[in-house]
Protein backbone atom coordinates (compact mmCIF):
# COMPACT_ATOMS: atom_id res chain seq x y z
CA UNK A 1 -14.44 -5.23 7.21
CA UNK A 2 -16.43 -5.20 10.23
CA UNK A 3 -14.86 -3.66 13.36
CA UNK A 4 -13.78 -5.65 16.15
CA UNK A 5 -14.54 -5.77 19.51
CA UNK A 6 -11.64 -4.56 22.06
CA UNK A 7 -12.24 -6.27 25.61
CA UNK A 8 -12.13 -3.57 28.07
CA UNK A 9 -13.85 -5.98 30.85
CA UNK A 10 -9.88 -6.92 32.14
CA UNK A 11 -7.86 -3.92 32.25
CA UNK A 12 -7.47 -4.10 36.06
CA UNK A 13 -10.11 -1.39 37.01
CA UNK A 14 -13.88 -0.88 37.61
CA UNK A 15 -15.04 0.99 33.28
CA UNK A 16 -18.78 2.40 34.14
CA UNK A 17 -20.70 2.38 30.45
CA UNK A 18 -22.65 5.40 29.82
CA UNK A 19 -24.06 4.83 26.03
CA UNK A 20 -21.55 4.88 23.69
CA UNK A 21 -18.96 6.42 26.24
CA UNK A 22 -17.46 4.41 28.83
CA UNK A 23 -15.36 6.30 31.97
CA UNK A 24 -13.98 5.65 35.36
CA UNK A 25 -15.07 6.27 38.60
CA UNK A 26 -13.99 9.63 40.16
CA UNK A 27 -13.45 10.88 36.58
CA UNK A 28 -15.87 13.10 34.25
CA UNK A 29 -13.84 12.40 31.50
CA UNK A 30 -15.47 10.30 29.05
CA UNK A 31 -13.81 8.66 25.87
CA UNK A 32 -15.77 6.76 23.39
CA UNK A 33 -15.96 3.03 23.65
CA UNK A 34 -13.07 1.67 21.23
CA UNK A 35 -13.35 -0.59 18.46
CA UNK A 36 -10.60 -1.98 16.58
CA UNK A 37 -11.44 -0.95 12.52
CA UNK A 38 -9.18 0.78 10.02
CA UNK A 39 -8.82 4.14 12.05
CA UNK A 40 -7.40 2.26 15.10
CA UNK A 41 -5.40 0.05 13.58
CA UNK A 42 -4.04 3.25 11.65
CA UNK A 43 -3.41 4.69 15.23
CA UNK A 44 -1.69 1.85 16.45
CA UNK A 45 0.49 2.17 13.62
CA UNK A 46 1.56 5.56 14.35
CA UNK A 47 1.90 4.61 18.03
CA UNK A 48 4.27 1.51 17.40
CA UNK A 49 6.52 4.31 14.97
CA UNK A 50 6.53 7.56 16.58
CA UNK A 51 4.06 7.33 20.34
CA UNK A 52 4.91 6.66 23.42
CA UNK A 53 3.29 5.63 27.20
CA UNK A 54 4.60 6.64 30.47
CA UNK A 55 6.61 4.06 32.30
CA UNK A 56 4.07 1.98 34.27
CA UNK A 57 5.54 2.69 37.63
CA UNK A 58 5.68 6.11 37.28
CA UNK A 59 2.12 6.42 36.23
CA UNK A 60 1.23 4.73 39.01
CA UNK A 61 2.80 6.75 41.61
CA UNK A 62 1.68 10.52 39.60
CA UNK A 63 -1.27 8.89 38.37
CA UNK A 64 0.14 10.06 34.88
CA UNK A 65 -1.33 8.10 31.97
CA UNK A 66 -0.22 10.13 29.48
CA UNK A 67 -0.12 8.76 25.61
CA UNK A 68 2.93 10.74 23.57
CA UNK A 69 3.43 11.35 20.18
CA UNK A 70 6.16 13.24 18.91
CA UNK A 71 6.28 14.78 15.02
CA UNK A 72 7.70 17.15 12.90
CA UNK A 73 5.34 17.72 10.20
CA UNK A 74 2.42 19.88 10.54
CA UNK A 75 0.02 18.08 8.04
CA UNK A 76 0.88 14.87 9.32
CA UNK A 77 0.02 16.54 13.10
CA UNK A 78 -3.46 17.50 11.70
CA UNK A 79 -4.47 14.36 10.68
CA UNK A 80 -3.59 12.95 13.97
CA UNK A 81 -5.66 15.20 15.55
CA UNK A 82 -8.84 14.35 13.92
CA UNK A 83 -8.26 10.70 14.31
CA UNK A 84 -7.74 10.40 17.86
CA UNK A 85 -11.35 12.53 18.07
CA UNK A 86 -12.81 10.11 15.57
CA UNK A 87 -11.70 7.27 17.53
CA UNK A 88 -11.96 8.35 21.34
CA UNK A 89 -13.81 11.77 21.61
CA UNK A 90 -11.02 13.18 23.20
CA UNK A 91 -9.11 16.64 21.97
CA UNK A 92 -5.52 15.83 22.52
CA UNK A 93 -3.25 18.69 23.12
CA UNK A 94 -0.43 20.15 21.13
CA UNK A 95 3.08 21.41 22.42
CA UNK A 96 5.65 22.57 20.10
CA UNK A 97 9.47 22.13 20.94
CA UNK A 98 11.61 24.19 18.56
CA UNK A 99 11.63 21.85 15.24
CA UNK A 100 9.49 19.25 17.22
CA UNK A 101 5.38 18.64 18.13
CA UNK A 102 4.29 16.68 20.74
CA UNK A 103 0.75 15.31 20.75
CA UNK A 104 -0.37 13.78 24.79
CA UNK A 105 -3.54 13.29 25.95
CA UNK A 106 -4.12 11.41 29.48
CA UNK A 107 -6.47 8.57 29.99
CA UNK A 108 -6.20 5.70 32.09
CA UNK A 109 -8.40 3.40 30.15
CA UNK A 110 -6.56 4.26 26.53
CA UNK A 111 -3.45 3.66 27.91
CA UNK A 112 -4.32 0.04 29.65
CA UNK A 113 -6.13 -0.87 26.70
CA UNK A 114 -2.94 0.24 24.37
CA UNK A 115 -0.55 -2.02 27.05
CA UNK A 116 -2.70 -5.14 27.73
CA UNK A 117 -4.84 -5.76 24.72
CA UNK A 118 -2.16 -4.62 22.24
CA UNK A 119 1.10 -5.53 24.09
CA UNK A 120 2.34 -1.95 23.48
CA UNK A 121 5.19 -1.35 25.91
CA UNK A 122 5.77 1.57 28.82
CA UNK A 123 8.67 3.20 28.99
CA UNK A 124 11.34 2.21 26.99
CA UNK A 125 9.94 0.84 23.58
CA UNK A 126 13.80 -0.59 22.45
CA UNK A 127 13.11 -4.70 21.93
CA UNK A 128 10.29 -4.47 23.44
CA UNK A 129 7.97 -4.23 19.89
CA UNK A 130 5.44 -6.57 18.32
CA UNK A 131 2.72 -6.18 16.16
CA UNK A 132 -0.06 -7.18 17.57
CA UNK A 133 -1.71 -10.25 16.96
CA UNK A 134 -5.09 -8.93 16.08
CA UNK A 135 -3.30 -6.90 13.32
CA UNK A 136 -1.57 -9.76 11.77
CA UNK A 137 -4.90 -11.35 11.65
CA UNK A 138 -6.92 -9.42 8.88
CA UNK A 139 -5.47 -7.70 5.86
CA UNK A 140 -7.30 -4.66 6.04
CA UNK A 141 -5.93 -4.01 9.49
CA UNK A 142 -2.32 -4.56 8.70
CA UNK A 143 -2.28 -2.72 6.19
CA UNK A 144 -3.65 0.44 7.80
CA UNK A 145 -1.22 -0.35 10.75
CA UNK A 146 1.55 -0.12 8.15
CA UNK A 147 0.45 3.24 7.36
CA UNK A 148 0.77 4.40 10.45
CA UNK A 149 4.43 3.45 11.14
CA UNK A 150 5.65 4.05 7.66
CA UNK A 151 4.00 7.29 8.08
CA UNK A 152 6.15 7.95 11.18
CA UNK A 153 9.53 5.95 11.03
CA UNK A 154 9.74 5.28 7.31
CA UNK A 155 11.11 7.59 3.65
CA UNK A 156 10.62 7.74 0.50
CA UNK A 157 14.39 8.73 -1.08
CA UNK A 158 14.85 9.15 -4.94
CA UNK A 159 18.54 8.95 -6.31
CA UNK A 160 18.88 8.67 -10.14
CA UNK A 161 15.38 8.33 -10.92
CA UNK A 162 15.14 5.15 -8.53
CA UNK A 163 12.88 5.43 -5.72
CA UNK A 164 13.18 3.55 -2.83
CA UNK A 165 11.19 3.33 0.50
CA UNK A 166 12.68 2.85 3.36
CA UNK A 167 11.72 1.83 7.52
CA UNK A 168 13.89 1.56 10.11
CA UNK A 169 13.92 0.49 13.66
CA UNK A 170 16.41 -0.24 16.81
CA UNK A 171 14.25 -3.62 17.28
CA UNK A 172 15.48 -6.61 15.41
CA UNK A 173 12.61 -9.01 16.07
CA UNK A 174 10.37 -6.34 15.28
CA UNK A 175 11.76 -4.85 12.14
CA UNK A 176 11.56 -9.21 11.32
CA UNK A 177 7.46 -9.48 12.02
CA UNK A 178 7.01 -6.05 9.51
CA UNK A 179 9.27 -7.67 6.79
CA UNK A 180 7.15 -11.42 7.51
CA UNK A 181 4.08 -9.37 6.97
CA UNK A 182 5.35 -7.34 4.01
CA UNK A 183 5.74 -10.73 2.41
CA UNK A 184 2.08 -11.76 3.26
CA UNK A 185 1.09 -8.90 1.26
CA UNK A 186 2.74 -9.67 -1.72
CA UNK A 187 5.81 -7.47 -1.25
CA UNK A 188 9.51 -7.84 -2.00
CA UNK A 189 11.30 -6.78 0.97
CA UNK A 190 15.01 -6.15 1.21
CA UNK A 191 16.41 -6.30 5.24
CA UNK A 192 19.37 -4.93 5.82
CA UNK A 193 21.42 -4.34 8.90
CA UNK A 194 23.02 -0.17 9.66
CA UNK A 195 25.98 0.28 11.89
CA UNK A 196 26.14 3.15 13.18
CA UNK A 197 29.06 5.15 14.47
CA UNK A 198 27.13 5.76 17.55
CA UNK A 199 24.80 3.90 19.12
CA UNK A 200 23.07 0.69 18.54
CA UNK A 201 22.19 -1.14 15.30
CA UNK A 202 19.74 -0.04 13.18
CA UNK A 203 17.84 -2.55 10.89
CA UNK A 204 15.76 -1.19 7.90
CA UNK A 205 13.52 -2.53 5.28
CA UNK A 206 13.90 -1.28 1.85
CA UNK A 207 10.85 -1.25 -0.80
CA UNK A 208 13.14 -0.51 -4.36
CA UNK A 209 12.50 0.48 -7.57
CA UNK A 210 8.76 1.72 -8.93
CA UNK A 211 7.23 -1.44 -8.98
CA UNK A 212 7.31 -2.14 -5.26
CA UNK A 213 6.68 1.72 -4.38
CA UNK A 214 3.62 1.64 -6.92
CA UNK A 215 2.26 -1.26 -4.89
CA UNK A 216 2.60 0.29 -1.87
CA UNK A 217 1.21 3.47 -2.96
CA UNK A 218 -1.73 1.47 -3.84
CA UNK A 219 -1.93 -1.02 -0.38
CA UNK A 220 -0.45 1.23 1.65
CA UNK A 221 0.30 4.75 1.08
CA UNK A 222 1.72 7.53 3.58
CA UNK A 223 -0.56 10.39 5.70
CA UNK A 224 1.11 13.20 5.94
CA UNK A 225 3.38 15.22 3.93
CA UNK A 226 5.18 12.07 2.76
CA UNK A 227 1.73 11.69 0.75
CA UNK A 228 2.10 14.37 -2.24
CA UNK A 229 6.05 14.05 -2.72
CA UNK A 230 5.15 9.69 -2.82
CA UNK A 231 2.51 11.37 -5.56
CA UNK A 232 5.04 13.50 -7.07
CA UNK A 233 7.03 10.67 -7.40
CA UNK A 234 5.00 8.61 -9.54
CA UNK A 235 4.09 11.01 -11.94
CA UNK A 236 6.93 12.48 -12.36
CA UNK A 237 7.89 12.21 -16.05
């Protein structure tokens, strides 16, 4: 596929070009100009799953444009690393919290371009998730944004030799648009609908038996740990 153009002529704010690198004024930071392909679709994935932007108000007033991932596994973490270098420039920086790592870098232009080209939301992400349009529209795209956020939010269980993979989301209308777009693909989705003791519903899509985990291992597939036990899985005697 060839990679698409993201408009970064309307985000609100004067972008000064400099080759390939494109920054703002006041600023010496410089991020590489964006394109939507594979790898940023991929990223979007893992942003709609597991990222998060600072509430829009609150950037505003601590000029904090901060982009937040949070993660648990550590070969997951260095893959997200090298992406976000291979699509921005930028070295994003790592905390650790106990059994938790946060990725967050800060860039005003990344996070405008995340929250009006791609409809991603600040603050509170809760019914508030879609995938973006541009996704839907090419295969190749979706299917590396599906990636991304089963990479994050979904898990591959076994249970008497019958695997099964699972996503799952607060967002009803959103947890809808991945099952719609499942089906495009040529999967068999099964929604279902989780009530919890505590807290909201929780609405997951299920992927059963080897067939449909085969096919997604092919279309698909998981970065990340998830990746060798999805591989132990199906070759498993």
């Amino acid at each position: 596929m060839c990679p698409y153009k993201i408009d970064i002529d309307d985000l609100g704010f004067p972008i000064i070009k400099d080759n390939d690198r494109i920054y703002i004024t006041n600023s010496h930071h410089k991020i590489k100009i964006p394109v939507l392909d594979e790898n940023t679709a991929l990223f979007l994935g893992i942003m709609w799953g597991d990222g998060c932007i600072t509430n829009n108000n609150l950037a505003k007033a601590n000029y904090d444009w901060s982009i937040r991932i949070v993660e648990d596994d550590k070969l997951f973490l260095q893959s997200l690393l090298k992406l976000i270098k291979n699509i921005f420039y930028i070295e994003a920086h790592v905390f650790h919290y106990k059994v938790k790592y946060e990725v967050k870098f800060n860039s005003k232009i990344i996070y405008h371009i995340l929250n009006k080209q791609f409809k991603f939301p600040d603050g509170e992400k809760k019914d508030r998730l879609h995938i973006p349009l541009q996704i839907l529209k090419d295969p190749s795209l979706s299917k590396n944004f599906l990636k991304g956020l089963f990479s994050t939010d979904g898990c591959l269980t076994l249970s008497n030799n019958y695997p099964r993979i699972t996503l799952s989301s607060a967002s009803f209308e959103f947890i809808k648009e991945v099952d719609k777009l499942l089906k495009k693909l040529k999967f068999r989705p099964n929604l279902n609908v989780y009530n919890r003791k505590v807290g909201n519903k929780l609405f997951n899509i299920r992927l059963n038996g080897y067939e449909q985990v085969r096919l997604f291992y092919k279309e698909i597939n998981f970065i990340g740990d998830k990746l060798p036990k999805l591989e132990k899985t199906l070759t498993a005697p």
